[in-house]
Protein backbone atom coordinates (compact mmCIF):
# COMPACT_ATOMS: atom_id res chain seq x y z
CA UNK A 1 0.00 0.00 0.00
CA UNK A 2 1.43 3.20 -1.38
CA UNK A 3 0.52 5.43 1.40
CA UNK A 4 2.67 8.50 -0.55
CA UNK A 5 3.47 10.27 3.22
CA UNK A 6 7.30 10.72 1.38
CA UNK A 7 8.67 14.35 1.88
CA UNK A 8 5.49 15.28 3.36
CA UNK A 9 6.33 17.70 5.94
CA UNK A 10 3.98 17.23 9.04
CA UNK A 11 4.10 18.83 12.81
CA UNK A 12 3.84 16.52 15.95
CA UNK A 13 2.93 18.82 19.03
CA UNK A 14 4.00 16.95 22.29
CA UNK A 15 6.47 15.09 20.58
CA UNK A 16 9.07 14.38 22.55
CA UNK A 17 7.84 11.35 24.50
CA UNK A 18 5.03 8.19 24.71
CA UNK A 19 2.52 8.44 22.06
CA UNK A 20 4.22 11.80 20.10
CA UNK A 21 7.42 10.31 19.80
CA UNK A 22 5.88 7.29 18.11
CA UNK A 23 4.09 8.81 16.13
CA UNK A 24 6.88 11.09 14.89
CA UNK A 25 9.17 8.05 14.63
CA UNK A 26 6.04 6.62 12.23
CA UNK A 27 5.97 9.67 9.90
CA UNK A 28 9.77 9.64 9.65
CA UNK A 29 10.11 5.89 8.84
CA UNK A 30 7.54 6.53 6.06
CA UNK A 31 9.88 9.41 4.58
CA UNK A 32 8.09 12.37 5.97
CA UNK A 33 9.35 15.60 6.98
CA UNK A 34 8.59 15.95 10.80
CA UNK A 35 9.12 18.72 12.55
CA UNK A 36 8.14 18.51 16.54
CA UNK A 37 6.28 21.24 19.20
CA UNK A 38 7.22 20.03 22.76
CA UNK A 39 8.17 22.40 25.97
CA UNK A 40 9.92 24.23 26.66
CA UNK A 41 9.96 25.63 23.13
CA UNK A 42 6.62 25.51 22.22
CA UNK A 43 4.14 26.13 24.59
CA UNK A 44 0.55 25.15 22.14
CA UNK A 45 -1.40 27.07 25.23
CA UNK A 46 0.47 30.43 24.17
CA UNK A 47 -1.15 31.45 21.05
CA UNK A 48 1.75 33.81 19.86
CA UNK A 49 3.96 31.24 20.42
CA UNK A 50 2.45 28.55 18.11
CA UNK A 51 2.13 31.28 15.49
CA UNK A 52 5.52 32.31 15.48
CA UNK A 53 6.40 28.48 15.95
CA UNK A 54 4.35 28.16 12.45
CA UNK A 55 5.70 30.94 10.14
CA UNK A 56 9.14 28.86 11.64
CA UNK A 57 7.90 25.70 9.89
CA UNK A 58 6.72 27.97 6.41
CA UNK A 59 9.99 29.50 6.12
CA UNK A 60 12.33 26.08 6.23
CA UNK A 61 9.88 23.84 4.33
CA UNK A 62 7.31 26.08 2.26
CA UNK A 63 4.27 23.92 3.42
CA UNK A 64 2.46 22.23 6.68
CA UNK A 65 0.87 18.98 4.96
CA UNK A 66 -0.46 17.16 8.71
CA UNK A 67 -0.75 18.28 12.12
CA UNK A 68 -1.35 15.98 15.02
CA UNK A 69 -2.39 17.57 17.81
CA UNK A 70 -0.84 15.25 20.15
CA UNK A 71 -0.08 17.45 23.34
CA UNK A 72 -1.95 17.36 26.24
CA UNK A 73 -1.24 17.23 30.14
CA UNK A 74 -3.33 15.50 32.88
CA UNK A 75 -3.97 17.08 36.34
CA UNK A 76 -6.59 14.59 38.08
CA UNK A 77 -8.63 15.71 41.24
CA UNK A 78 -12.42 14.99 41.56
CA UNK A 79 -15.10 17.29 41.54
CA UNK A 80 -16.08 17.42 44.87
CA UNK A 81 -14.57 15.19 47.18
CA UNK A 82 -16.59 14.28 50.17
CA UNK A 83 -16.19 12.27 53.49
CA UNK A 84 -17.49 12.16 56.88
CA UNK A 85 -20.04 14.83 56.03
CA UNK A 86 -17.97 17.21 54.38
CA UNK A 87 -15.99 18.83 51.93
CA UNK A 88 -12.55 17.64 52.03
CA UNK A 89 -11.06 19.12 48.78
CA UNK A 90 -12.34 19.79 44.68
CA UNK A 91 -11.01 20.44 41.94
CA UNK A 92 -9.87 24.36 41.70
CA UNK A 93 -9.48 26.54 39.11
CA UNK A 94 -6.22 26.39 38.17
CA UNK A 95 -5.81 22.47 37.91
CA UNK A 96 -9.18 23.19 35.64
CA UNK A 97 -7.79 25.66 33.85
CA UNK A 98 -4.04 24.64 32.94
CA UNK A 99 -5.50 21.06 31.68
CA UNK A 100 -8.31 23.26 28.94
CA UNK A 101 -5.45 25.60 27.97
CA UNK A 102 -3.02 22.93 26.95
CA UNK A 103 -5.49 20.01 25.63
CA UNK A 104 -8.28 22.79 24.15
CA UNK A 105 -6.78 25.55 23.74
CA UNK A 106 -4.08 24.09 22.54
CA UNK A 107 -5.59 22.30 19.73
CA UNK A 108 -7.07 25.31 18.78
CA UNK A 109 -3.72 27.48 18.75
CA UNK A 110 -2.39 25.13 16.44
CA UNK A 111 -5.56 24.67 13.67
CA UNK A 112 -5.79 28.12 13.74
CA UNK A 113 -2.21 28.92 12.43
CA UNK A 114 -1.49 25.92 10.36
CA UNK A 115 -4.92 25.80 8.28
CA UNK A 116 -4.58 29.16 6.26
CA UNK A 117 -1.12 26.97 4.88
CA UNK A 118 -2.84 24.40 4.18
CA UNK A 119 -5.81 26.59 2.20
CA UNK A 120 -3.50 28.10 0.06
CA UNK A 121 -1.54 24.52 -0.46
CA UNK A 122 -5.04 23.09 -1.58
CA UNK A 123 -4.80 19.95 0.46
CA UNK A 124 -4.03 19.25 4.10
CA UNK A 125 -4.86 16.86 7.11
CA UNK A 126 -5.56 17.59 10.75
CA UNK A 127 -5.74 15.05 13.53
CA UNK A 128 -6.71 15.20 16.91
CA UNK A 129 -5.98 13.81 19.92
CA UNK A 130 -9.45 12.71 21.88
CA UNK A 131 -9.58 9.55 24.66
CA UNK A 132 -11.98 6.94 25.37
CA UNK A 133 -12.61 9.28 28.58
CA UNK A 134 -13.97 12.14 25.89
CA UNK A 135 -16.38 9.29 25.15
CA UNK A 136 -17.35 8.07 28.53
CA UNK A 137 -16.16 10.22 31.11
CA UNK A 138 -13.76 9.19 33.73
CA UNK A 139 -13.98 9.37 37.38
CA UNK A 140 -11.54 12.18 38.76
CA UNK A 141 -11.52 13.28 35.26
CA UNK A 142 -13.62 16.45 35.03
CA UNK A 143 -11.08 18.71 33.33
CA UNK A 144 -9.18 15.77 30.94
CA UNK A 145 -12.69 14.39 30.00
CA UNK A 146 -13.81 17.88 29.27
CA UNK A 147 -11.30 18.80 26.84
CA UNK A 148 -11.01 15.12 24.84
CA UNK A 149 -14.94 15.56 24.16
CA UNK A 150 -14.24 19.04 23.03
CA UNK A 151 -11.39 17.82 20.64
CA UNK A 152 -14.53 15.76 19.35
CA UNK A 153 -16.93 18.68 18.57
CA UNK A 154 -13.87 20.51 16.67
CA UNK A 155 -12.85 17.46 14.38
CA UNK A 156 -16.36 17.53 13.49
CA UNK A 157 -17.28 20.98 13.07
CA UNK A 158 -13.70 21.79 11.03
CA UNK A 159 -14.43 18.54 9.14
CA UNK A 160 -17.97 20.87 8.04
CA UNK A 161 -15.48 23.72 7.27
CA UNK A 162 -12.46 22.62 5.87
CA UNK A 163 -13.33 19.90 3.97
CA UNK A 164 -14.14 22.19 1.16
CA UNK A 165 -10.63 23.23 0.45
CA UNK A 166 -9.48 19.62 0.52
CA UNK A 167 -8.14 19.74 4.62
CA UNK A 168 -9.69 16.18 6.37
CA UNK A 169 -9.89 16.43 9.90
CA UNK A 170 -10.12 13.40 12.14
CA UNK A 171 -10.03 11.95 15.75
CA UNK A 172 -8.28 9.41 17.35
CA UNK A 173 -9.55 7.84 20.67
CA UNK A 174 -6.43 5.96 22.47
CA UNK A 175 -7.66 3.50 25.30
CA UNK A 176 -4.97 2.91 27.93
CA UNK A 177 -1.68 2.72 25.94
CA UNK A 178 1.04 1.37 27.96
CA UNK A 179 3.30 4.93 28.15
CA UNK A 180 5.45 5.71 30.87
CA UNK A 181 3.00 7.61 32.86
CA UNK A 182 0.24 4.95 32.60
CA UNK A 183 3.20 2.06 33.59
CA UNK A 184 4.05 3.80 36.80
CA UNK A 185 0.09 3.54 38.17
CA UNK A 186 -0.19 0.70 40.80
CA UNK A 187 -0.33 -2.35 39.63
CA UNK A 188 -3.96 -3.19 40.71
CA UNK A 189 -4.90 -0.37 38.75
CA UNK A 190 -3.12 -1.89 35.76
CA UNK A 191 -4.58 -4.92 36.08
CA UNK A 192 -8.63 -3.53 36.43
CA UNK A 193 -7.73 -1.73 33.44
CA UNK A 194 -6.46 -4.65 31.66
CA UNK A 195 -9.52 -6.97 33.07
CA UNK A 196 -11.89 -4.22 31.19
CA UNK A 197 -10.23 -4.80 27.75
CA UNK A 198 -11.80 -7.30 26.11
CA UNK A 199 -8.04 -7.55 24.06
CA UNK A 200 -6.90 -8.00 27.57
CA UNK A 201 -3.83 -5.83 27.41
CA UNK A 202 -2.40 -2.62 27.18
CA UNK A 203 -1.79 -0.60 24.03
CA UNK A 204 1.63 0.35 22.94
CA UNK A 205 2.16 3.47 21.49
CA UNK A 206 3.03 2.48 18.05
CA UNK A 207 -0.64 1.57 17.81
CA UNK A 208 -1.56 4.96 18.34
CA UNK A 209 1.29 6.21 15.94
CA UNK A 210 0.19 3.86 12.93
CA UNK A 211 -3.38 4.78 13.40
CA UNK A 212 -2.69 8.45 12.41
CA UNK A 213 -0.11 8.01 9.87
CA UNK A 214 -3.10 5.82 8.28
CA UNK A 215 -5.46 8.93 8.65
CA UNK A 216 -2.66 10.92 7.25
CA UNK A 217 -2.18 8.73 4.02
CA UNK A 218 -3.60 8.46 0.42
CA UNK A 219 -5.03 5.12 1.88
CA UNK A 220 -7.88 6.91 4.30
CA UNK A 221 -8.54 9.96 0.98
CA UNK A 222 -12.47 9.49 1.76
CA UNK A 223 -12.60 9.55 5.62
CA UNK A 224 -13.33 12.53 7.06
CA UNK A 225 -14.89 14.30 10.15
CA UNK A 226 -14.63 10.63 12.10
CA UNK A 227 -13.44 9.86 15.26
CA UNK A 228 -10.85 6.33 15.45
CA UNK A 229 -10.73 4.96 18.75
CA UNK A 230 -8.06 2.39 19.00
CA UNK A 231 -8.54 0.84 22.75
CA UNK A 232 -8.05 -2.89 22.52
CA UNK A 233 -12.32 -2.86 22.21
CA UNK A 234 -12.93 -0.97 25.67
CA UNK A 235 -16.10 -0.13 27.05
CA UNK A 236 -15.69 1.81 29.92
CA UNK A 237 -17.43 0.90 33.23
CA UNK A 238 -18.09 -2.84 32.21
């Protein structure tokens, strides 16, 4: 399968480790150009930064062909958290708030200054970075779950707006891929997750990579405005 991703030059954001790096590894083994956003150079919640970060990318390579909109941070707390008839702690503003600027906001930043590129280049593809939690929810998940739905609504509302000037847009929904951060959780959390999976393992993140160099290629021309999730066939709360 001629998936014709050679010399294609295509921005990672959150790049430098778990899923991004595999996915930029991907893109490079299939001949691509890939240039990657990570901190501390480029911050996707700073809006001047990702444009200037942008015009960066125009002036060495003359195009932006695929962005994955990989970054995103967690910062877990529950709503509300109650005992003993009381209010022992919730989730505040700023844990709410520094989760929607990088995973939302983020996204956003990014679209926003690659897709006039990609307009005048005639062709493009977007991809997004959602969760089986922007699906389901997730307990202690307010803010995360918040922004992995959102990432839903604008893959298909820019899939209604860009598809007209040839730019696909698309979601993927990674279950629980087996990154560092997700291997350091206890090990009876590992293993509920694991129990829920009717693949009965983890994900690696090479699963997650391939699935959006797929979207990227020739090979997925006619889908559009969809959202992937690659989780091993998890329902969540069963």
């Amino acid at each position: 399968m001629n998936l014709n991703l050679k010399d294609k030059v295509v921005i990672v954001t959150g790049g430098a480790a778990g899923i991004g790096r595999a996915t930029a590894a991907a893109f490079e083994a299939e001949g691509a150009q890939v240039v990657v956003w990570d901190m501390p150079d480029v911050d996707v919640s700073k809006a001047d930064v990702v444009d200037k970060a942008t015009e960066g990318v125009i002036a060495k390579y003359g195009r932006i062909d695929v962005l994955v909109n990989n970054a995103g941070i967690l910062r877990d707390a529950q709503l509300v958290k109650w005992k003993d008839g009381e209010v022992v702690s919730t989730m505040d503003d700023a844990t709410f708030d520094a989760v929607i600027n990088v995973n939302l906001k983020g996204v956003f930043h990014c679209t926003r200054a690659v897709v006039p590129h990609m307009i005048k280049n005639g062709s493009g593809v977007i991809l997004n970075a959602s969760s089986v939690v922007g699906l389901y929810g997730n307990f202690g998940q307010t803010n995360y779950a918040a922004t992995k739905a959102g990432v839903i609504s604008f893959t298909k509302t820019w899939a209604r707006e860009l598809g007209r000037y040839n730019i696909r847009v698309n979601a993927v929904a990674p279950g629980f891929i087996a990154t560092d951060m997700v291997k350091a959780m206890p090990q009876k959390t590992l293993d509920s997750i694991v129990a829920r999976t009717p693949i009965a393992k983890l994900g690696e993140p090479l699963d997650i990579a391939n699935a959006y160099v797929w979207l990227a290629s020739d090979a997925a021309k006619f889908v559009h405005g969809t959202v992937l999730s690659v989780d091993g066939g998890l329902v969540m709360g069963t």
